[in-house]
Protein backbone atom coordinates (compact mmCIF):
# COMPACT_ATOMS: atom_id res chain seq x y z
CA UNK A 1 -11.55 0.75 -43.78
CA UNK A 2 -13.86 3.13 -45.66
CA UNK A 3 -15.41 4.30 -42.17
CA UNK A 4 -11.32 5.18 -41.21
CA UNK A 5 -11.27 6.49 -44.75
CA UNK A 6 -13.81 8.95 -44.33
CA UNK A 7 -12.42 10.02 -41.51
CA UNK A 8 -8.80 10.80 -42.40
CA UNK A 9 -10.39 12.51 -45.12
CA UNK A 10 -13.10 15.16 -42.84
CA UNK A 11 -9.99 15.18 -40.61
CA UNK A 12 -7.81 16.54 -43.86
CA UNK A 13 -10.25 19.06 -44.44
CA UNK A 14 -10.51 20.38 -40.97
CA UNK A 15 -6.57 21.02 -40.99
CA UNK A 16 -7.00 22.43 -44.45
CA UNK A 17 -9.49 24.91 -42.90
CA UNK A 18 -6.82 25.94 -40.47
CA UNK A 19 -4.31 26.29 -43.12
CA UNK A 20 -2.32 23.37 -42.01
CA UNK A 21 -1.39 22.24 -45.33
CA UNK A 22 1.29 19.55 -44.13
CA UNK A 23 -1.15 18.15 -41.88
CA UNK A 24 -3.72 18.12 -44.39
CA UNK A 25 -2.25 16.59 -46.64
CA UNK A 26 -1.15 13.33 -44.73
CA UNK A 27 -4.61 13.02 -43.59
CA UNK A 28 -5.94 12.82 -46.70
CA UNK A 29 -3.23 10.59 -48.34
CA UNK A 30 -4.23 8.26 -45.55
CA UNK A 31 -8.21 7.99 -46.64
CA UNK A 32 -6.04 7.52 -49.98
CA UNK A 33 -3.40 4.61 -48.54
CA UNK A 34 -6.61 2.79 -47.09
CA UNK A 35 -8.94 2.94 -49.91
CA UNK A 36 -7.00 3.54 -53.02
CA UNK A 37 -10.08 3.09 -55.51
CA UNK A 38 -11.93 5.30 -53.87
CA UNK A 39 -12.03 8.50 -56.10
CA UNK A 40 -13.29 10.86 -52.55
CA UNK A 41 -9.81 10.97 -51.03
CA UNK A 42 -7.99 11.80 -54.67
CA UNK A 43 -11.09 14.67 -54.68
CA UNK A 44 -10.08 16.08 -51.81
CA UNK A 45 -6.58 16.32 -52.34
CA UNK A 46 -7.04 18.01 -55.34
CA UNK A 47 -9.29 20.86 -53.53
CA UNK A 48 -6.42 21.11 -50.92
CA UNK A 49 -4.11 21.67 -53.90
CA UNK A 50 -6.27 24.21 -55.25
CA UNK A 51 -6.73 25.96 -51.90
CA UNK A 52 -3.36 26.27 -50.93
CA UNK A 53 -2.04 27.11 -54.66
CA UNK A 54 -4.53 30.43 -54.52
CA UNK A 55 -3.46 31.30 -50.73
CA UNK A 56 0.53 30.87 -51.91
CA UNK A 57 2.78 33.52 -53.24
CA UNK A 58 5.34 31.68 -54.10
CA UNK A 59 6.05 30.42 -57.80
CA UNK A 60 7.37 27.28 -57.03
CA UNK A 61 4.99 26.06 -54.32
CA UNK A 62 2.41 26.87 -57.00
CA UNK A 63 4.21 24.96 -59.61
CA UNK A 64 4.12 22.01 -57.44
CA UNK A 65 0.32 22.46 -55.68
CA UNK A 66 -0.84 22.79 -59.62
CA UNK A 67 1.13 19.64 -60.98
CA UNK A 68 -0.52 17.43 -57.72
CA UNK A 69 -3.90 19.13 -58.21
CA UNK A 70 -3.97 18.06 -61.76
CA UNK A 71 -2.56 14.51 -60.95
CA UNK A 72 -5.15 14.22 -58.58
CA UNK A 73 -8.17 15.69 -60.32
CA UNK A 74 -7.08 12.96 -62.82
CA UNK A 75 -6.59 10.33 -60.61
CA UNK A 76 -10.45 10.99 -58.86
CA UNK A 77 -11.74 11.14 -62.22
CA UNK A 78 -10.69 7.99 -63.87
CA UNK A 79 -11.26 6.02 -60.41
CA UNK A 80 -15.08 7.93 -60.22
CA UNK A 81 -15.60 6.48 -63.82
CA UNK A 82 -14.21 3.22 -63.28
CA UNK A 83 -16.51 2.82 -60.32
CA UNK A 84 -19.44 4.24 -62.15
CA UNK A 85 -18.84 1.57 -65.39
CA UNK A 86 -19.71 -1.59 -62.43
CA UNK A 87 -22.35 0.51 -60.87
CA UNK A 88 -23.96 4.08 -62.82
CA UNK A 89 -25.92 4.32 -59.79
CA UNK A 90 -22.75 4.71 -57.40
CA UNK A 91 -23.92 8.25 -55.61
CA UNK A 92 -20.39 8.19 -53.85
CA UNK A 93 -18.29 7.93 -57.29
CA UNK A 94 -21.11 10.65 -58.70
CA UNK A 95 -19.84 13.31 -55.76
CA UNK A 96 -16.30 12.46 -56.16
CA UNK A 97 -16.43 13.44 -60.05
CA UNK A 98 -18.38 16.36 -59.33
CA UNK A 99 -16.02 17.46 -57.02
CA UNK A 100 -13.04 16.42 -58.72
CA UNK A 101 -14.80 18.29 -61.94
CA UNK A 102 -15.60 21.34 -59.95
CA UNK A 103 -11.83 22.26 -59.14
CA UNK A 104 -10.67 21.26 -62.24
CA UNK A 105 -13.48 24.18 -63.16
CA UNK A 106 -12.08 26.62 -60.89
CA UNK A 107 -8.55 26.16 -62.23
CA UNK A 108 -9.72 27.19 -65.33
CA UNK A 109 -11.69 30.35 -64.52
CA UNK A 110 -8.02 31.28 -63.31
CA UNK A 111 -6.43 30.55 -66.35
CA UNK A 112 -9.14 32.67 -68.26
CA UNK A 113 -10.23 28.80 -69.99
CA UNK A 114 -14.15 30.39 -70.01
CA UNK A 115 -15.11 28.38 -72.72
CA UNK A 116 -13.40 25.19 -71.18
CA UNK A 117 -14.94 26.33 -67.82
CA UNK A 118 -18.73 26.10 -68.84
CA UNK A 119 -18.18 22.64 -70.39
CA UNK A 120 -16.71 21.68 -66.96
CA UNK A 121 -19.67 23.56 -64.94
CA UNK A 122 -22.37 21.43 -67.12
CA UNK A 123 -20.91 18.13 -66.50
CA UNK A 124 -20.39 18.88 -62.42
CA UNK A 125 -23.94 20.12 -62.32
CA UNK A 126 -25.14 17.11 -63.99
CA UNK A 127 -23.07 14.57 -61.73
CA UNK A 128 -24.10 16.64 -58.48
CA UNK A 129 -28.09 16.55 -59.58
CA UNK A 130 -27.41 12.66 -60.43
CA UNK A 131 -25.47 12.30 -57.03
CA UNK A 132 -28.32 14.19 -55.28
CA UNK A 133 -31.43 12.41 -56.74
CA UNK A 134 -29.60 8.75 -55.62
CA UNK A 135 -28.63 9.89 -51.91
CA UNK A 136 -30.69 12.79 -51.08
CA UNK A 137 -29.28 12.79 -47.46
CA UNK A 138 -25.11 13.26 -48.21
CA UNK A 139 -25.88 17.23 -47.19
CA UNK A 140 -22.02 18.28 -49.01
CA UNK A 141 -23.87 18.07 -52.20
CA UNK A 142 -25.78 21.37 -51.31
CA UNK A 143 -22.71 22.73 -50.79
CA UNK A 144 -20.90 22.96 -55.02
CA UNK A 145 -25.24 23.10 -55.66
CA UNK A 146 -24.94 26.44 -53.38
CA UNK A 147 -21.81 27.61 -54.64
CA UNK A 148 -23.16 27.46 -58.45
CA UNK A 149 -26.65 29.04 -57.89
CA UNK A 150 -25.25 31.52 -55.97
CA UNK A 151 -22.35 32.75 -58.24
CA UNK A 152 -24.05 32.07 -61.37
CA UNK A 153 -26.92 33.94 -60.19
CA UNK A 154 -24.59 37.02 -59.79
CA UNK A 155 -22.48 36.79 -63.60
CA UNK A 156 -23.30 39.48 -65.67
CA UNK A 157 -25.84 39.50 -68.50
CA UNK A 158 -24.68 37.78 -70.97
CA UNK A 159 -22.29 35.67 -69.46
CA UNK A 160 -25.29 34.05 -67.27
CA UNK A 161 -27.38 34.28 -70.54
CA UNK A 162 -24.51 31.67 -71.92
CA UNK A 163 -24.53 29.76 -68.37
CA UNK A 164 -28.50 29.28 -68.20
CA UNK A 165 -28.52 27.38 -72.04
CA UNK A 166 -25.02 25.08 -71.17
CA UNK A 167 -25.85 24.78 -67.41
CA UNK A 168 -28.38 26.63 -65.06
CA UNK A 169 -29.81 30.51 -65.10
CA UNK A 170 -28.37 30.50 -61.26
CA UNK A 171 -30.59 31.23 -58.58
CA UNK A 172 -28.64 33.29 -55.66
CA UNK A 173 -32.08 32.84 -52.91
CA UNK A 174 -31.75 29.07 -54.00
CA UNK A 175 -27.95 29.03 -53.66
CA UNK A 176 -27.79 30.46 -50.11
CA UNK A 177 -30.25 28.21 -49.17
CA UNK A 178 -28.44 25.32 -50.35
CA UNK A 179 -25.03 26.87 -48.58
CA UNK A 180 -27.36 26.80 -45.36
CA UNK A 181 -28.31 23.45 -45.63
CA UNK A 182 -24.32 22.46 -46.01
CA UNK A 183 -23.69 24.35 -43.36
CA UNK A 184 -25.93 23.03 -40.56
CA UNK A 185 -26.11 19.02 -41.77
CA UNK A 186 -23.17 18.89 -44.00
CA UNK A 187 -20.33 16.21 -42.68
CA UNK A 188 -17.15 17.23 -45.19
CA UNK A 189 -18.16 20.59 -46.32
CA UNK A 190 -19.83 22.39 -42.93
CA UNK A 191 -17.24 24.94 -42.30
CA UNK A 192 -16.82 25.80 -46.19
CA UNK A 193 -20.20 26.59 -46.30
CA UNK A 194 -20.56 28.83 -43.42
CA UNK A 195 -17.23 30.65 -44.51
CA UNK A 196 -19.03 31.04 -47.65
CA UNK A 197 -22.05 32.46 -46.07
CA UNK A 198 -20.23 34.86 -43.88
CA UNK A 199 -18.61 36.20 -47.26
CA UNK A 200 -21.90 36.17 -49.48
């Protein structure tokens, strides 16, 4: 089942990519139907939420992509932990979190939540470098690793000044290396990263 999981889930993201939000979503509330403790597929579903709430125009479709994102930003994050209390070492539950963290991160750069933000980019660098050091070969992790070097890199003065005490003084070379890597040997998070790397 967590094979079929993973599946459903690189299959959601795929018809994500090609804007098929119906179809992504049912792919990815299958990983979730046949591994409900895992805290990946509730991950995902909250990036697909965020994705599709910034490409919509429409108040009420955001109203309802916002209410499932945060549902399911909580619903990865209290699984992650729960996972993490029988095993801290749990790389999987680590990259879920981060993930789940890193949206929730996103959402409130939108909202103008800075302060709330930077907390939130701390703890998903910390689970990512955690995730990373335990299973140096799941390649998505360069991929939110890329994403914050890179942008951090490029904040303005004081703003990374703040960044490189709470979190990390950025490093764009670093970052598009790490987008590279995602790209080429990443399983989820391949075609994010090159989109990324075509806009960088």
């Amino acid at each position: 089942p967590f094979a079929l999981a993973l599946r459903y889930v690189q299959k959601g993201i795929e018809k994500g990519f090609d804007l098929d939000e119906r179809g992504a979503s049912a792919e990815l509330m299958k990983a979730v139907e046949l591994d409900k403790e895992n805290p990946l597929g509730f991950a995902m579903l909250a990036l697909s939420n965020l994705f599709f709430y910034e490409m919509s125009f429409d108040e009420k479709k955001r109203e309802r992509e916002q209410k499932f994102m945060l549902q399911f930003i909580s619903e990865a994050l209290t699984k992650g932990e729960k996972r993490l209390e029988k095993d801290p070492k749990d790389a999987d539950a680590l990259f879920a979190i981060a993930v789940a963290k890193l949206v929730k991160v996103r959402w409130d750069v939108t909202r103008k939540n800075y302060f709330t933000a930077l907390r939130g980019t701390q703890d998903t660098w910390e689970y990512l470098e955690k995730a990373k050091d335990l299973e140096p070969e799941n390649f998505d992790i360069s991929f939110p690793l890329g994403l914050l070097n890179y942008h951090i890199g490029h904040l303005p003065g004081l703003t990374r000044f703040l960044s490189s005490v709470f979190v990390t003084s950025g490093d764009p070379q670093k970052g598009l290396q790490e987008l590279k890597i995602a790209a080429q040997k990443g399983y989820f998070f391949k075609d994010l990263a090159k989109a990324e790397l075509l806009s960088a």
